[in-house]
N, C-alpha and C. Protein backbone atom coordinates (compact mmCIF):
# COMPACT_ATOMS: atom_id res chain seq x y z
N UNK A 1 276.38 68.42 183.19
CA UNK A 1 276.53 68.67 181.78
C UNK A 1 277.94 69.09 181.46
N UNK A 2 278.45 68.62 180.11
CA UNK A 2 279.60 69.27 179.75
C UNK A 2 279.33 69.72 177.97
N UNK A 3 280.12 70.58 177.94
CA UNK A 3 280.02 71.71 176.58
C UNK A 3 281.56 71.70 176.21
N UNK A 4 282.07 71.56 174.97
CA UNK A 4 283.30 71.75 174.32
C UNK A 4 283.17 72.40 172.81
N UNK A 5 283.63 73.89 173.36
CA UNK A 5 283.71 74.42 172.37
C UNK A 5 284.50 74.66 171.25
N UNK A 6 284.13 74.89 169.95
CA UNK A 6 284.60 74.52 168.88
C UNK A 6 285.86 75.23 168.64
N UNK A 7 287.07 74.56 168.41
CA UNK A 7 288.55 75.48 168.18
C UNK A 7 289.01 76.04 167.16
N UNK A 8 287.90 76.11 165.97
CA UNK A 8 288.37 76.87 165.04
C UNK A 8 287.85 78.13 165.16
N UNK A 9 286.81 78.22 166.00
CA UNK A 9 286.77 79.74 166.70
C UNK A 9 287.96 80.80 166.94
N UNK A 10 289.23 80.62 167.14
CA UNK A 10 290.11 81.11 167.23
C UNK A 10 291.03 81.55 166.36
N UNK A 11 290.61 81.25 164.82
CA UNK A 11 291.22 81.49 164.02
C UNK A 11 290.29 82.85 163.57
N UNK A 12 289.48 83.11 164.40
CA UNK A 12 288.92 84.11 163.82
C UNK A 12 288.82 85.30 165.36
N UNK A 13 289.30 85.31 166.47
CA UNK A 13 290.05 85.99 167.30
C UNK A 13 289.02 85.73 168.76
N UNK A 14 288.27 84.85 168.47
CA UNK A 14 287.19 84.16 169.42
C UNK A 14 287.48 83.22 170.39
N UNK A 15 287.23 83.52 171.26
CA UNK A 15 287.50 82.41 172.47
C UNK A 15 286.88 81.23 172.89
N UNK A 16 287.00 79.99 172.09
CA UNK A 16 286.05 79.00 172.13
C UNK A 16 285.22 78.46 173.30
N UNK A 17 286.06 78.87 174.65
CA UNK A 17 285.84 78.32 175.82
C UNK A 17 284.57 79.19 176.84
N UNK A 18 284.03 80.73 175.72
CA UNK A 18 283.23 81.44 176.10
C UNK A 18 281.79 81.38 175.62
N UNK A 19 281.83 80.51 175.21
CA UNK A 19 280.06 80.14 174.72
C UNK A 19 280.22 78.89 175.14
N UNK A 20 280.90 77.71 175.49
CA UNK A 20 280.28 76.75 175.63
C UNK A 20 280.49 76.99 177.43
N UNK A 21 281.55 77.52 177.98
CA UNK A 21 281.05 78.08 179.49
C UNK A 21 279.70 78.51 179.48
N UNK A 22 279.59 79.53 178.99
CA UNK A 22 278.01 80.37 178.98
C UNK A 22 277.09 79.59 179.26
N UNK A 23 277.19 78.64 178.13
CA UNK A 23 275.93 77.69 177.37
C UNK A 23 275.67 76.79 178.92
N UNK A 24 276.81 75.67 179.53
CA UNK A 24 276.70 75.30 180.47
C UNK A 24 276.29 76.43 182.17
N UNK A 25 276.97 77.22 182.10
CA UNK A 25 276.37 78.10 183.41
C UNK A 25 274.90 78.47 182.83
N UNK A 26 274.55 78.48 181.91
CA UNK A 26 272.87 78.72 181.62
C UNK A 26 272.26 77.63 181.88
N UNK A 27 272.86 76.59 181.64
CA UNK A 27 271.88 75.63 182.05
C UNK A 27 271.83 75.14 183.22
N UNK A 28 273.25 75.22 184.30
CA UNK A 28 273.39 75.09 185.43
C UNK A 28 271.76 75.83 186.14
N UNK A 29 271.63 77.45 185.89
CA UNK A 29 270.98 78.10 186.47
C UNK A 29 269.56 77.75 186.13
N UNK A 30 269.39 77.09 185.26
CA UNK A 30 267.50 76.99 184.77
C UNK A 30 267.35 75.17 186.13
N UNK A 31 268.51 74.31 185.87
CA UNK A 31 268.34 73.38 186.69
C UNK A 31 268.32 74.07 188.27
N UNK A 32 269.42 74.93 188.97
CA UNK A 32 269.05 75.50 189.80
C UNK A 32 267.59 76.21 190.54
N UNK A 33 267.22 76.59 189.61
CA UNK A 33 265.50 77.42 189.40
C UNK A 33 264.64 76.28 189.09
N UNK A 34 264.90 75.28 189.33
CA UNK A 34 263.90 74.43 189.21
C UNK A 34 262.93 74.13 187.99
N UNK A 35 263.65 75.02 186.54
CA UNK A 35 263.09 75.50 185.33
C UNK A 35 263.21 74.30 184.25
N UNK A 36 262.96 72.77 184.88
CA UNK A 36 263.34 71.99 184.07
C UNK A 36 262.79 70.50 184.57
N UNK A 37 262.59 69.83 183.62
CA UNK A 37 261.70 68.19 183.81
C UNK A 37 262.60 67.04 183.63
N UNK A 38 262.92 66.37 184.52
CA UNK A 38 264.25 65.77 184.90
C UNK A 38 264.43 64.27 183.48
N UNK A 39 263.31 63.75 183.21
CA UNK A 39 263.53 63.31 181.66
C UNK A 39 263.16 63.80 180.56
N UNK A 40 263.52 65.18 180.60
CA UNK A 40 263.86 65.85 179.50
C UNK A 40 265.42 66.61 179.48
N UNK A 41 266.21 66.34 178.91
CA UNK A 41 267.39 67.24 179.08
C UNK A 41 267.51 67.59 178.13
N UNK A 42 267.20 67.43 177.10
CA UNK A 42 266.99 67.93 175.61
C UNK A 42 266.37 69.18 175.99
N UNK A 43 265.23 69.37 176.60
CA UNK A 43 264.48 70.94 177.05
C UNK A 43 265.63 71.73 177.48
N UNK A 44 266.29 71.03 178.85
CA UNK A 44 267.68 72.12 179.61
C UNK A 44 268.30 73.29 178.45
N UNK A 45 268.62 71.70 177.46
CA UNK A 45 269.71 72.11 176.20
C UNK A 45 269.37 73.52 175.60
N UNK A 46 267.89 72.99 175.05
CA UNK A 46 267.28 73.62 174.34
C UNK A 46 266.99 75.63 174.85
N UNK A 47 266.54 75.27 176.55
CA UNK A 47 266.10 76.51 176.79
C UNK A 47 267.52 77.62 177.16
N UNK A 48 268.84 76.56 177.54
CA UNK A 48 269.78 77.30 177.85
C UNK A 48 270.91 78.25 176.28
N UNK A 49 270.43 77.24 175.45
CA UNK A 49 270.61 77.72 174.07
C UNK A 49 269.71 78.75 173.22
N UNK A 50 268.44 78.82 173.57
CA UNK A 50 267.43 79.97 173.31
C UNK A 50 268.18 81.04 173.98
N UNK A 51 268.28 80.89 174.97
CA UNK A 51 268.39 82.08 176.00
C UNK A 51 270.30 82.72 175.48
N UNK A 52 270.61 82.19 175.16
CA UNK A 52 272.33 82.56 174.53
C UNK A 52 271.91 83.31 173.17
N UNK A 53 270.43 82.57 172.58
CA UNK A 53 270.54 83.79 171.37
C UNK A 53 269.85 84.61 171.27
N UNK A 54 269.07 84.86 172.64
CA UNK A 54 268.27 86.08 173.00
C UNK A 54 268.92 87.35 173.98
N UNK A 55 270.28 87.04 174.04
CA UNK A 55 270.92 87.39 175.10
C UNK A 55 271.28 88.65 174.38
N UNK A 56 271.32 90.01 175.14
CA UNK A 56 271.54 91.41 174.57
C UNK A 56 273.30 91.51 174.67
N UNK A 57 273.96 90.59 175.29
CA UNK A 57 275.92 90.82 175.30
C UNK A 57 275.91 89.73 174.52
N UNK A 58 277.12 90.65 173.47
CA UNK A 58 277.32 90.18 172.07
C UNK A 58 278.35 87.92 172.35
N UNK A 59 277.89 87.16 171.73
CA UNK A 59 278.91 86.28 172.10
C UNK A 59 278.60 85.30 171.04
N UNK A 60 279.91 85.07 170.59
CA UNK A 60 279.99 84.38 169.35
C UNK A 60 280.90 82.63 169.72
N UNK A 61 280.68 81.49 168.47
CA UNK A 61 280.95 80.80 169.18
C UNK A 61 280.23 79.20 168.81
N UNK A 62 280.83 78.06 168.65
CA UNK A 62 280.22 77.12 168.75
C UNK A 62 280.38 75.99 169.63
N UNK A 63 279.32 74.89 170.07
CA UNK A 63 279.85 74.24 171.07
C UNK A 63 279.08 72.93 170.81
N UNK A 64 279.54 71.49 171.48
CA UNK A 64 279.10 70.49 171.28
C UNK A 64 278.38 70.29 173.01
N UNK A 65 277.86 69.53 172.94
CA UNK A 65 277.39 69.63 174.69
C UNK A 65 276.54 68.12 174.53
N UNK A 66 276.85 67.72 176.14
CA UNK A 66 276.11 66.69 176.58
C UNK A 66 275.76 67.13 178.06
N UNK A 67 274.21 66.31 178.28
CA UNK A 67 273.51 66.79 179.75
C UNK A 67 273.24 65.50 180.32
N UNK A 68 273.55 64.93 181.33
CA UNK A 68 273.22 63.68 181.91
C UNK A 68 272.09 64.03 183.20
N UNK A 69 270.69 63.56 183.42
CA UNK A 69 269.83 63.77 184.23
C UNK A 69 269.55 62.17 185.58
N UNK A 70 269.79 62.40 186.55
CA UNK A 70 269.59 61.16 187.08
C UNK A 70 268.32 61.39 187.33
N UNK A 71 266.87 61.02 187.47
CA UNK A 71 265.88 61.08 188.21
C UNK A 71 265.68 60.49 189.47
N UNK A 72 265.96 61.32 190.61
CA UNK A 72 265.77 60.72 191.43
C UNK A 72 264.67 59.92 191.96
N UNK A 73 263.56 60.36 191.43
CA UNK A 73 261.78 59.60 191.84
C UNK A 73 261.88 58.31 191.15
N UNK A 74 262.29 58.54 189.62
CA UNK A 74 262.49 56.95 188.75
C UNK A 74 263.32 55.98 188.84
N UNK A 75 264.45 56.93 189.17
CA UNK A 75 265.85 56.45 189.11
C UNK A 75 266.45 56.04 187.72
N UNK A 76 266.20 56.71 187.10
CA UNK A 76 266.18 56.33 185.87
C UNK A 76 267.39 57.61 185.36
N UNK A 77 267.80 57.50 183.69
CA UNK A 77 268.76 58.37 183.54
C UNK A 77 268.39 58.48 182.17
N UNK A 78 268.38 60.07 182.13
CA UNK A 78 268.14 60.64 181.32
C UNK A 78 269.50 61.30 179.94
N UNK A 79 269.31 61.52 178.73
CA UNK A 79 270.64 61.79 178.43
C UNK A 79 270.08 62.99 177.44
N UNK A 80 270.94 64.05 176.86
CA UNK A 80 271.02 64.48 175.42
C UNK A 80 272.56 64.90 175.61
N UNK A 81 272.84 64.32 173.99
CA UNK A 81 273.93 64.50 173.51
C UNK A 81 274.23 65.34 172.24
N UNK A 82 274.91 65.89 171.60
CA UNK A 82 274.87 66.55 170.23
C UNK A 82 276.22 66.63 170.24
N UNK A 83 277.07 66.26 168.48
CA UNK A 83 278.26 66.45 168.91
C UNK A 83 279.15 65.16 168.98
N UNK A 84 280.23 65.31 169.31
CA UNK A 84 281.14 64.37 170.20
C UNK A 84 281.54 64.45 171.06
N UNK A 85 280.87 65.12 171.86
CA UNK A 85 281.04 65.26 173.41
C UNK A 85 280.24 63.91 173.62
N UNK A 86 280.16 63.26 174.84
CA UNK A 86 280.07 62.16 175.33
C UNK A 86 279.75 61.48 176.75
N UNK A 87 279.22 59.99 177.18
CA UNK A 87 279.21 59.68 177.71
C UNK A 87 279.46 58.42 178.30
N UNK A 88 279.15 57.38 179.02
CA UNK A 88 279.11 56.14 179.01
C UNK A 88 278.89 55.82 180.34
N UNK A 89 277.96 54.60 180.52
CA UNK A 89 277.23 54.16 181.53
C UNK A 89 278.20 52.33 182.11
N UNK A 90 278.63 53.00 182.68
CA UNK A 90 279.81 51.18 183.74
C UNK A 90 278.75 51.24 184.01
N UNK A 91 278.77 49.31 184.71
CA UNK A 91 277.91 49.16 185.16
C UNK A 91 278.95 47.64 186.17
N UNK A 92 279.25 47.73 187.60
CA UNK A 92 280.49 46.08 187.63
C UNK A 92 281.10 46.16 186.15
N UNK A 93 282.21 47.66 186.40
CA UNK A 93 283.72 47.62 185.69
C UNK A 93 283.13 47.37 183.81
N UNK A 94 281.97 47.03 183.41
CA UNK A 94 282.14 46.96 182.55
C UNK A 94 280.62 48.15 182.07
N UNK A 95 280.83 48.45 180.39
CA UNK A 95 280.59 49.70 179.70
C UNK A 95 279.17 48.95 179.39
N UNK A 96 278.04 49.45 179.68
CA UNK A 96 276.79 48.85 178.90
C UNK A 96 275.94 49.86 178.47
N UNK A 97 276.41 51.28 177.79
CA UNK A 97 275.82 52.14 177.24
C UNK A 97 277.13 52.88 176.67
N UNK A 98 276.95 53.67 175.79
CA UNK A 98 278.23 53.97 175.18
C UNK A 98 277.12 55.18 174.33
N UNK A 99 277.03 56.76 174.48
CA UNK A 99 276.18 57.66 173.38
C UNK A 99 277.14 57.55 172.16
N UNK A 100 276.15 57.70 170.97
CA UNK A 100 276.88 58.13 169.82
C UNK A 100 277.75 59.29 169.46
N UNK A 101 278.50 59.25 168.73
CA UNK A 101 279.09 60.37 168.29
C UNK A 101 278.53 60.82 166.79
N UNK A 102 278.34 62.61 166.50
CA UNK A 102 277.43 63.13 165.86
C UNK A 102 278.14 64.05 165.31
N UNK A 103 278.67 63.55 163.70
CA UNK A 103 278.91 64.42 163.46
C UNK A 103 278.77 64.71 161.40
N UNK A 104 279.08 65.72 161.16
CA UNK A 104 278.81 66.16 159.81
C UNK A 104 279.72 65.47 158.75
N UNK A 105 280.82 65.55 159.07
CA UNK A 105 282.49 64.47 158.41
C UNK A 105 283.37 64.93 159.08
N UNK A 106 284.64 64.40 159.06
CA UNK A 106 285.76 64.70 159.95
C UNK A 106 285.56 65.89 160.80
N UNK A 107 286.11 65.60 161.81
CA UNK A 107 286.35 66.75 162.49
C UNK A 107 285.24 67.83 162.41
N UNK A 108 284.40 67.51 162.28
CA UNK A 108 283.23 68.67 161.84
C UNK A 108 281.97 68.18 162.88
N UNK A 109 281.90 68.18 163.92
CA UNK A 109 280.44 67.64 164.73
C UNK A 109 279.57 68.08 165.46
N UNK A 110 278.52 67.79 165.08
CA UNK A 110 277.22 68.59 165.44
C UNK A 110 277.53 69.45 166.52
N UNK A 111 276.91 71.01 166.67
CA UNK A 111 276.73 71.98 167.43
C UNK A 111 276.10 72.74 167.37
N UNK A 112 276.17 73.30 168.41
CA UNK A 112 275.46 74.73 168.54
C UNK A 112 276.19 76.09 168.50
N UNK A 113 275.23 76.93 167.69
CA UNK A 113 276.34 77.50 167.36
C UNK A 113 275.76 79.42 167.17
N UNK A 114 276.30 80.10 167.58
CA UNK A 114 275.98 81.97 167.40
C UNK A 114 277.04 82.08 166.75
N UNK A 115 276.63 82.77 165.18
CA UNK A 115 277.71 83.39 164.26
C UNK A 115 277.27 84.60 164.35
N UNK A 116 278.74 85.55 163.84
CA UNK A 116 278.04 86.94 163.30
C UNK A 116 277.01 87.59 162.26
N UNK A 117 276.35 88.31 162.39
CA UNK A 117 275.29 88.61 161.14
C UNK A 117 275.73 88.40 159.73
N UNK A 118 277.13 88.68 159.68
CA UNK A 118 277.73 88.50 157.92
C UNK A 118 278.02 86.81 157.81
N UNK A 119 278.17 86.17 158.73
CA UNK A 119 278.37 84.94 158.82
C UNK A 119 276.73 83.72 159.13
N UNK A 120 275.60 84.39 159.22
CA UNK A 120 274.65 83.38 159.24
C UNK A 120 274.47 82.59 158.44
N UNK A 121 274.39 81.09 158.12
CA UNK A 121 273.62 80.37 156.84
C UNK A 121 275.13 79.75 156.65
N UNK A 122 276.22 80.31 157.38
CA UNK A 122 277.44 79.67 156.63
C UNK A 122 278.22 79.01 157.62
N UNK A 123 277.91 78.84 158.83
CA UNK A 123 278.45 78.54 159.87
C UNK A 123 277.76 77.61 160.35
N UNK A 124 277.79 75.99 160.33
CA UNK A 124 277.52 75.20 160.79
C UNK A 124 276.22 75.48 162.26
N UNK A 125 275.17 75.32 162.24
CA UNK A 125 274.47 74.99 163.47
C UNK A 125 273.25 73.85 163.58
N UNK A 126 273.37 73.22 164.18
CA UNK A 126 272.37 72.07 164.52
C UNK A 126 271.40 72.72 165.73
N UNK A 127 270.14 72.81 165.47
CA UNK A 127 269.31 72.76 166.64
C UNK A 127 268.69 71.83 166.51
């Protein structure tokens, strides 16, 4: 999986690169723990993003993220994307899957996102 967090976070004294780390080492650890169904990565997303806003250390922050799942039993490949974070499937040098890009208008694309309490309802979040 990869997570890219949002850079206008920093205009407000936030470190963009600390929630979408988070977000990915959370999900690293639920795949680690075996806490996850290999064509579902939308669940990963989902439970590693619950768990960021149930989390008692304060962390603010938005992020775009993609999870790529190979199944090894199917062999098959699993995707969730949100965002413009991204992927694409070669196949012999050439591209035969390409995910969409997701976003609200310019520069503005789907995420996930923990604002502060004075800031809820006004800060962009997609679940």
């Amino acid at each position: 999986g990869v997570a890219d967090g949002v850079g206008g976070w920093r205009d407000y004294g936030v470190d963009p690169s600390q929630f979408s780390g988070t977000l990915m080492r959370t999900c690293e650890r639920l795949v680690k723990e075996g806490r996850f169904v290999p064509s579902n990565p939308v669940g990963i997303l989902t439970a590693g993003y619950c768990e960021l806003l149930q989390n008692k250390v304060p962390l603010l922050g938005s992020s775009t993220a993609c999870i790529v799942v190979l199944d090894r039993t199917s062999h098959r490949l699993h995707t969730a994307n949100l965002g413009d974070s991204g992927f694409l499937v070669v196949r012999g040098g050439e591209v035969v899957h390409r995910s969409d890009e997701q976003q609200h208008y310019f520069n503005t694309p789907f995420q996930l996102s923990i604002a502060p309490p004075e800031a809820e309802g006004v800060v962009l979040s997609d679940r």
